[in-house]
C-alpha atoms as a PDB file:
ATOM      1  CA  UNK A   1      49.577   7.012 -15.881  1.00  0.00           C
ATOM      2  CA  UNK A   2      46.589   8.579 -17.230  1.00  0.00           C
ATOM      3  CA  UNK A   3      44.585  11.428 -15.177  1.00  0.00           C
ATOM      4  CA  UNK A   4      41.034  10.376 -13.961  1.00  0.00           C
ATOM      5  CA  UNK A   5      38.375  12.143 -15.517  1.00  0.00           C
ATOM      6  CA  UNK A   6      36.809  14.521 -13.511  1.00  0.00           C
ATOM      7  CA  UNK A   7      33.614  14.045 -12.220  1.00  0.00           C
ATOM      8  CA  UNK A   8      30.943  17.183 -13.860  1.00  0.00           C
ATOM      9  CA  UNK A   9      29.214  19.513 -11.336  1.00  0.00           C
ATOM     10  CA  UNK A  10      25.868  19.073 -13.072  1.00  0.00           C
ATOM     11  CA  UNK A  11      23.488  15.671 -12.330  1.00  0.00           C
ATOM     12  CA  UNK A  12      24.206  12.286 -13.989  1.00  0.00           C
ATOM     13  CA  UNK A  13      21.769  11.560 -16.549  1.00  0.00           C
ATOM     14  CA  UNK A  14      20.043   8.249 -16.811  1.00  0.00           C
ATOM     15  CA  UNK A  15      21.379   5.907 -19.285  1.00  0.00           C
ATOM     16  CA  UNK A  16      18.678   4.824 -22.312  1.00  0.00           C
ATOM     17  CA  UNK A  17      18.036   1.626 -20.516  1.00  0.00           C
ATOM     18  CA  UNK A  18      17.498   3.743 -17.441  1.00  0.00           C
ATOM     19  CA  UNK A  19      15.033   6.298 -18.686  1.00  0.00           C
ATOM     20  CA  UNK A  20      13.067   3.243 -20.460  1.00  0.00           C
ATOM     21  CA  UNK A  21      12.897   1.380 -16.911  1.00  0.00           C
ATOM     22  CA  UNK A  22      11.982   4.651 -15.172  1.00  0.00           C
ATOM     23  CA  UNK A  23       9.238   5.722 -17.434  1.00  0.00           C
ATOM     24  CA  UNK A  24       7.792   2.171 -17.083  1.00  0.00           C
ATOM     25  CA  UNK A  25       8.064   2.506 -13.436  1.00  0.00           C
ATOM     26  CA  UNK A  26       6.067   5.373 -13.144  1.00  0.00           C
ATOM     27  CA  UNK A  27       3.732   3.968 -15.945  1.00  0.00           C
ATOM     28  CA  UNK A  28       3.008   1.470 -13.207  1.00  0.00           C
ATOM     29  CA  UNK A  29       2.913   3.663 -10.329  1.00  0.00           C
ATOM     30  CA  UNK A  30       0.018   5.523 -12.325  1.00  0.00           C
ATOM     31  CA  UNK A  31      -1.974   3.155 -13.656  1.00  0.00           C
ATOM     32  CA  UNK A  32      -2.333   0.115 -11.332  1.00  0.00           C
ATOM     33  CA  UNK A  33      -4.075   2.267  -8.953  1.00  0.00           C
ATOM     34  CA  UNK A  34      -7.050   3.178 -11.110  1.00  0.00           C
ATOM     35  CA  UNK A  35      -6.776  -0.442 -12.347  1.00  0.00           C
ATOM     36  CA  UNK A  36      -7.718  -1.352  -8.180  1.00  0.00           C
ATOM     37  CA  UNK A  37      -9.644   1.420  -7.957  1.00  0.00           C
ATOM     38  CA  UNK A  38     -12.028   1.287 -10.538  1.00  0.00           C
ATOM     39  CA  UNK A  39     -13.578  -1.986  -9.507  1.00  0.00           C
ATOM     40  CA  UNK A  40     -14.114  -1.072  -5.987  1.00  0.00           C
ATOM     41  CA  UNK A  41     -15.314   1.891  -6.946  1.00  0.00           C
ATOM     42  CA  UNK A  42     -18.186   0.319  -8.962  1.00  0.00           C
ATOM     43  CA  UNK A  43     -19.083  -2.502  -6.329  1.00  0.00           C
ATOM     44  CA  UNK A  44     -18.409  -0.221  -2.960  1.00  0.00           C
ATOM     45  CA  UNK A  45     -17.508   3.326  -3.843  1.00  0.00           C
ATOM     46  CA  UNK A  46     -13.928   2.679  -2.279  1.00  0.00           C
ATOM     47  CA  UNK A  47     -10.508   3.506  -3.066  1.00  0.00           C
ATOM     48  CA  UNK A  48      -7.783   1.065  -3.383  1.00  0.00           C
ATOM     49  CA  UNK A  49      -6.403   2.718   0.086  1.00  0.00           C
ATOM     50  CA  UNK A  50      -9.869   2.754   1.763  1.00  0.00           C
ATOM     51  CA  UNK A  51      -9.867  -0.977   1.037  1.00  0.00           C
ATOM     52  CA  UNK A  52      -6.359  -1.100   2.081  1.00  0.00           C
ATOM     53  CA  UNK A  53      -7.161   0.295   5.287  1.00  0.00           C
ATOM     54  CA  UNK A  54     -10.061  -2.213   6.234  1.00  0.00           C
ATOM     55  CA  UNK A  55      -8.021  -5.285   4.944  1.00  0.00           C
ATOM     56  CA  UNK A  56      -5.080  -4.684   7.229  1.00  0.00           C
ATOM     57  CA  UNK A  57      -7.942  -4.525  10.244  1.00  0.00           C
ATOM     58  CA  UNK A  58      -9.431  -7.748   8.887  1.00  0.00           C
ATOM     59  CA  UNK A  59      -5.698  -9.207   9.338  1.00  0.00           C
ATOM     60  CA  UNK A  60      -6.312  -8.522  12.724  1.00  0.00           C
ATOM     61  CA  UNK A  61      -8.196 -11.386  14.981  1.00  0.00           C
ATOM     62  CA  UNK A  62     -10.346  -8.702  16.957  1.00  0.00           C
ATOM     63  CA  UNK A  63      -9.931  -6.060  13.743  1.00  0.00           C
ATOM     64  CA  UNK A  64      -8.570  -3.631  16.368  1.00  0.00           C
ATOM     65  CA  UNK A  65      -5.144  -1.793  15.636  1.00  0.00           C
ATOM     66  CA  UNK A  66      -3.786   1.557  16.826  1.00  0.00           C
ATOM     67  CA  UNK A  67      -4.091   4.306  14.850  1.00  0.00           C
ATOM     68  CA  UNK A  68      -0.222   4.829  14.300  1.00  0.00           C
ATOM     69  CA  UNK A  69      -0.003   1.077  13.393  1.00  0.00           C
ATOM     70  CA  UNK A  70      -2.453   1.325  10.985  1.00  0.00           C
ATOM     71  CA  UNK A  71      -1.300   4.276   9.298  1.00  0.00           C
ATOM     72  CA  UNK A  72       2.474   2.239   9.584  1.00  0.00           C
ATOM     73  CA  UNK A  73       0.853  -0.974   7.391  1.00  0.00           C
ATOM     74  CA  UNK A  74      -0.604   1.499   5.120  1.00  0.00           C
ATOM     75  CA  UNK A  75       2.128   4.298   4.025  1.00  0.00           C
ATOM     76  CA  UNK A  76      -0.041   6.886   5.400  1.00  0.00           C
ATOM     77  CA  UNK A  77       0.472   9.883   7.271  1.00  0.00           C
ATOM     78  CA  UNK A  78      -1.746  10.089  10.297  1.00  0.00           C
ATOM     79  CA  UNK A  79      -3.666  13.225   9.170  1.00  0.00           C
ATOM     80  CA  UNK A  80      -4.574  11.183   5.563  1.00  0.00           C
ATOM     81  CA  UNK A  81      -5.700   8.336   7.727  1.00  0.00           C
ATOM     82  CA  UNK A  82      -7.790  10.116   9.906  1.00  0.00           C
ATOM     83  CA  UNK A  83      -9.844  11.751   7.036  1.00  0.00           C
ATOM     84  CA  UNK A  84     -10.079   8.590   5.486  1.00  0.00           C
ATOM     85  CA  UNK A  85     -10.785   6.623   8.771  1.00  0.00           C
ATOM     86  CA  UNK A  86     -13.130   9.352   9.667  1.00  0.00           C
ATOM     87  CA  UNK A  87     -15.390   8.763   6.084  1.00  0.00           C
ATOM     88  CA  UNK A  88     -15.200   5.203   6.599  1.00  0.00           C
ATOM     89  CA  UNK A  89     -16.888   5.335  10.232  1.00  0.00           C
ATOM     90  CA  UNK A  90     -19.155   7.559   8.437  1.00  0.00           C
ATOM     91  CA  UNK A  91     -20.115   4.675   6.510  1.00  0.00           C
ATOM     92  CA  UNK A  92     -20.567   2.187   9.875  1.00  0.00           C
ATOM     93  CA  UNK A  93     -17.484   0.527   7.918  1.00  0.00           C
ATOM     94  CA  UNK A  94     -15.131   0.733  11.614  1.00  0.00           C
ATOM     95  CA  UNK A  95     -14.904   2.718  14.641  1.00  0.00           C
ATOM     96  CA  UNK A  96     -12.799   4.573  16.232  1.00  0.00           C
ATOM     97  CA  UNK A  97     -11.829   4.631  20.515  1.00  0.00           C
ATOM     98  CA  UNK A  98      -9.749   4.874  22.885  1.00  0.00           C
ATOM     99  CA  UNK A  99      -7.193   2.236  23.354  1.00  0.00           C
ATOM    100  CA  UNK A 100      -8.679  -0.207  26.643  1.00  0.00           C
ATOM    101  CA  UNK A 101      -4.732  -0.313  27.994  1.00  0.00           C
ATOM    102  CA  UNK A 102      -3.716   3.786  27.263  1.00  0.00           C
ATOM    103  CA  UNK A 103      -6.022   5.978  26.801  1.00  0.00           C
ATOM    104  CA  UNK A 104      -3.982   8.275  24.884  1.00  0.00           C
ATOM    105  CA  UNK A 105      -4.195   5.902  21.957  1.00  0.00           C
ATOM    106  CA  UNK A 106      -6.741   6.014  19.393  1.00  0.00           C
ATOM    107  CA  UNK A 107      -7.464   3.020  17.992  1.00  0.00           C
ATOM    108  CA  UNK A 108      -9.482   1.879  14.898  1.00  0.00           C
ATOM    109  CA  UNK A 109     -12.233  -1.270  15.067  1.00  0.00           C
ATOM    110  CA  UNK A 110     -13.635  -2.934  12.113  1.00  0.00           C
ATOM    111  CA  UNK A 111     -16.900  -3.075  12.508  1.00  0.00           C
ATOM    112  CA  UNK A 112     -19.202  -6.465  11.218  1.00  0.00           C
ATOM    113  CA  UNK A 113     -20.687  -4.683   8.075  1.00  0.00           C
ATOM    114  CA  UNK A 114     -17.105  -3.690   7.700  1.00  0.00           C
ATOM    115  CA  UNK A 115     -15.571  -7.126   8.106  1.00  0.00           C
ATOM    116  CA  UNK A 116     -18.451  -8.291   5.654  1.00  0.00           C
ATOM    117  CA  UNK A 117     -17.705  -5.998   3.118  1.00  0.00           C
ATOM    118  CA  UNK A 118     -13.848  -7.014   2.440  1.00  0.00           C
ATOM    119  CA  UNK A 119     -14.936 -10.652   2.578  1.00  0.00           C
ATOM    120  CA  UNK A 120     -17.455  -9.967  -0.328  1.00  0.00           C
ATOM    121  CA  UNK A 121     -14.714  -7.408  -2.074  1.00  0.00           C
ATOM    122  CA  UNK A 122     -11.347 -10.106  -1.203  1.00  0.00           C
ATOM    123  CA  UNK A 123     -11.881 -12.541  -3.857  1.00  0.00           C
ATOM    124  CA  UNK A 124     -12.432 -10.197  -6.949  1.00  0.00           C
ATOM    125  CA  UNK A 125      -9.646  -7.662  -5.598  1.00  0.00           C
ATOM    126  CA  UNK A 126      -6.982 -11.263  -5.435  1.00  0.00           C
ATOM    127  CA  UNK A 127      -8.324 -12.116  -8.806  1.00  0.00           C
ATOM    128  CA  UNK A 128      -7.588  -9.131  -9.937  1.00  0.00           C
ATOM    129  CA  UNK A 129      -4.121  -8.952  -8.695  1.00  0.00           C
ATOM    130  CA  UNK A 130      -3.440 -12.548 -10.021  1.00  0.00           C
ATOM    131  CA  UNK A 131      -4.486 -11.264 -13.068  1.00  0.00           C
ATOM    132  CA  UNK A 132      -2.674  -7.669 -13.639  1.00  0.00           C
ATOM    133  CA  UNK A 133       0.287  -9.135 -11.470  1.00  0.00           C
ATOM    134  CA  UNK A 134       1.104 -12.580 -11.596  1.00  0.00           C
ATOM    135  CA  UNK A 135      -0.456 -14.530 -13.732  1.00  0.00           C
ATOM    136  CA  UNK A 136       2.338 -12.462 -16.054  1.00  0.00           C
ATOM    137  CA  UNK A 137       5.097 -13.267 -14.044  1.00  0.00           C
ATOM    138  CA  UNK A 138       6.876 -16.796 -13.601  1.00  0.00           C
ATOM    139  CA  UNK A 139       7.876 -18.231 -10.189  1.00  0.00           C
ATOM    140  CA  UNK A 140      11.482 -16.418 -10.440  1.00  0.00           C
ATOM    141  CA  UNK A 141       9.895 -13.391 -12.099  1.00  0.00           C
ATOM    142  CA  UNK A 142       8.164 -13.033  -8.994  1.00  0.00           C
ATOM    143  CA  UNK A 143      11.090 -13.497  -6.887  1.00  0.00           C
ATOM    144  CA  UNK A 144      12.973 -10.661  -8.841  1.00  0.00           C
ATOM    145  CA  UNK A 145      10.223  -8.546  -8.517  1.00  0.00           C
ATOM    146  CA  UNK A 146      10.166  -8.746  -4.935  1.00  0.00           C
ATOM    147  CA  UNK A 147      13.961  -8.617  -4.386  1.00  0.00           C
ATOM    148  CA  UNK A 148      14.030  -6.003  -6.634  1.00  0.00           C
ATOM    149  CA  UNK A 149      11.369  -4.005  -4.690  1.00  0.00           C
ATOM    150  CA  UNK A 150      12.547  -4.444  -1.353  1.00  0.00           C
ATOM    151  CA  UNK A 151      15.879  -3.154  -2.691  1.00  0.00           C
ATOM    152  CA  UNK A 152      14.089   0.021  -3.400  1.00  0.00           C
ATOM    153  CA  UNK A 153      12.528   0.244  -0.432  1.00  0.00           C
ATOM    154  CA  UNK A 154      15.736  -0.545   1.361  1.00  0.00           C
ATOM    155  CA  UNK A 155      16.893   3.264   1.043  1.00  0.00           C
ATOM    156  CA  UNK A 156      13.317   4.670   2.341  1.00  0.00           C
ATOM    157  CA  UNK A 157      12.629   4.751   5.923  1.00  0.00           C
ATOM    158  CA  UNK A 158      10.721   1.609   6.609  1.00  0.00           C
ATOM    159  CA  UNK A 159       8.183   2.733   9.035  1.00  0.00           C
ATOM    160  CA  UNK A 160       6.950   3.839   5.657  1.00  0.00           C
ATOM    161  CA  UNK A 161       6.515   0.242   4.242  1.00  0.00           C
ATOM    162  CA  UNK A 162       3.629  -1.707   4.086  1.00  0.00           C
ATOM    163  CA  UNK A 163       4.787  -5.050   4.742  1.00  0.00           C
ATOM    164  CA  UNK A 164       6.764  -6.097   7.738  1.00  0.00           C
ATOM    165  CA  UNK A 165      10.545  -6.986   6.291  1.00  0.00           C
ATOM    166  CA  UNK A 166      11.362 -10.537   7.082  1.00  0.00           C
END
């Protein structure tokens, strides 16, 4: 019977295939968001996240949501939102007040130039998207991707995710 080999005290160092899917990974994580941002930039002088923020209130039928919800559907922390929420009502994009049921709650309200503005931004921000994302990816390429994803996300805490998990 042959002794295990002991495992070393110092970190386990990724594999070649590893390293090559890791550097891509963060090759993505860099550059798709000046690939969003760009655009919206030139036709609205948003970020990718400022649009973010006004399309999850358009999701919403009366484009209200708490504060802490909104900064839930998108990965912020509440101090990032408020500076962000804060130049957007700058802008007479949405509005911020307290919640009609708690008072205590702050809650953000697209306003109508608001809701305008990501209906005139939606359809070049989804062609986009087709066309960076998945008009390079096959019906089970997109599959993986998502399964692979939401394995990742699967060991981060999920009031950090931006989608609701199934």
């Amino acid at each position: 019977m042959s002794n295990p080999v002991p495992h070393s005290a110092g970190p386990q160092w990724l594999s070649t295939e590893q390293r090559r899917a890791w550097l891509a990974l963060l090759s993505t994580l860099a550059t798709l968001p000046r690939e969003f941002d760009a655009p919206l930039q030139r036709a609205a002088q948003l970020t990718l996240f400022d649009y973010n923020v006004l399309a999850m209130l358009s999701e919403q039928s009366d484009g209200r949501l708490p504060m802490s919800e909104l900064a839930s559907r998108t990965a912020a922390s509440l101090s990032r939102l408020s500076h962000v929420v804060r130049k957007l009502e700058g802008r007479g994009l949405l509005s911020r007040s307290a919640h009609p049921a708690d008072g205590r709650v702050t809650t953000a309200e697209l306003s109508v130039f608001g809701r305008q503005l990501v209906e005139q931004l939606a359809p070049e921000h989804v062609e986009q998207v087709q066309r960076l994302i998945f008009q390079r990816l096959d019906a089970t390429e997109v599959e993986q991707l998502d399964q692979i994803l939401r394995k990742l996300l699967s060991g981060i805490d999920q009031n950090q995710w931006i989608f609701r998990a199934d």
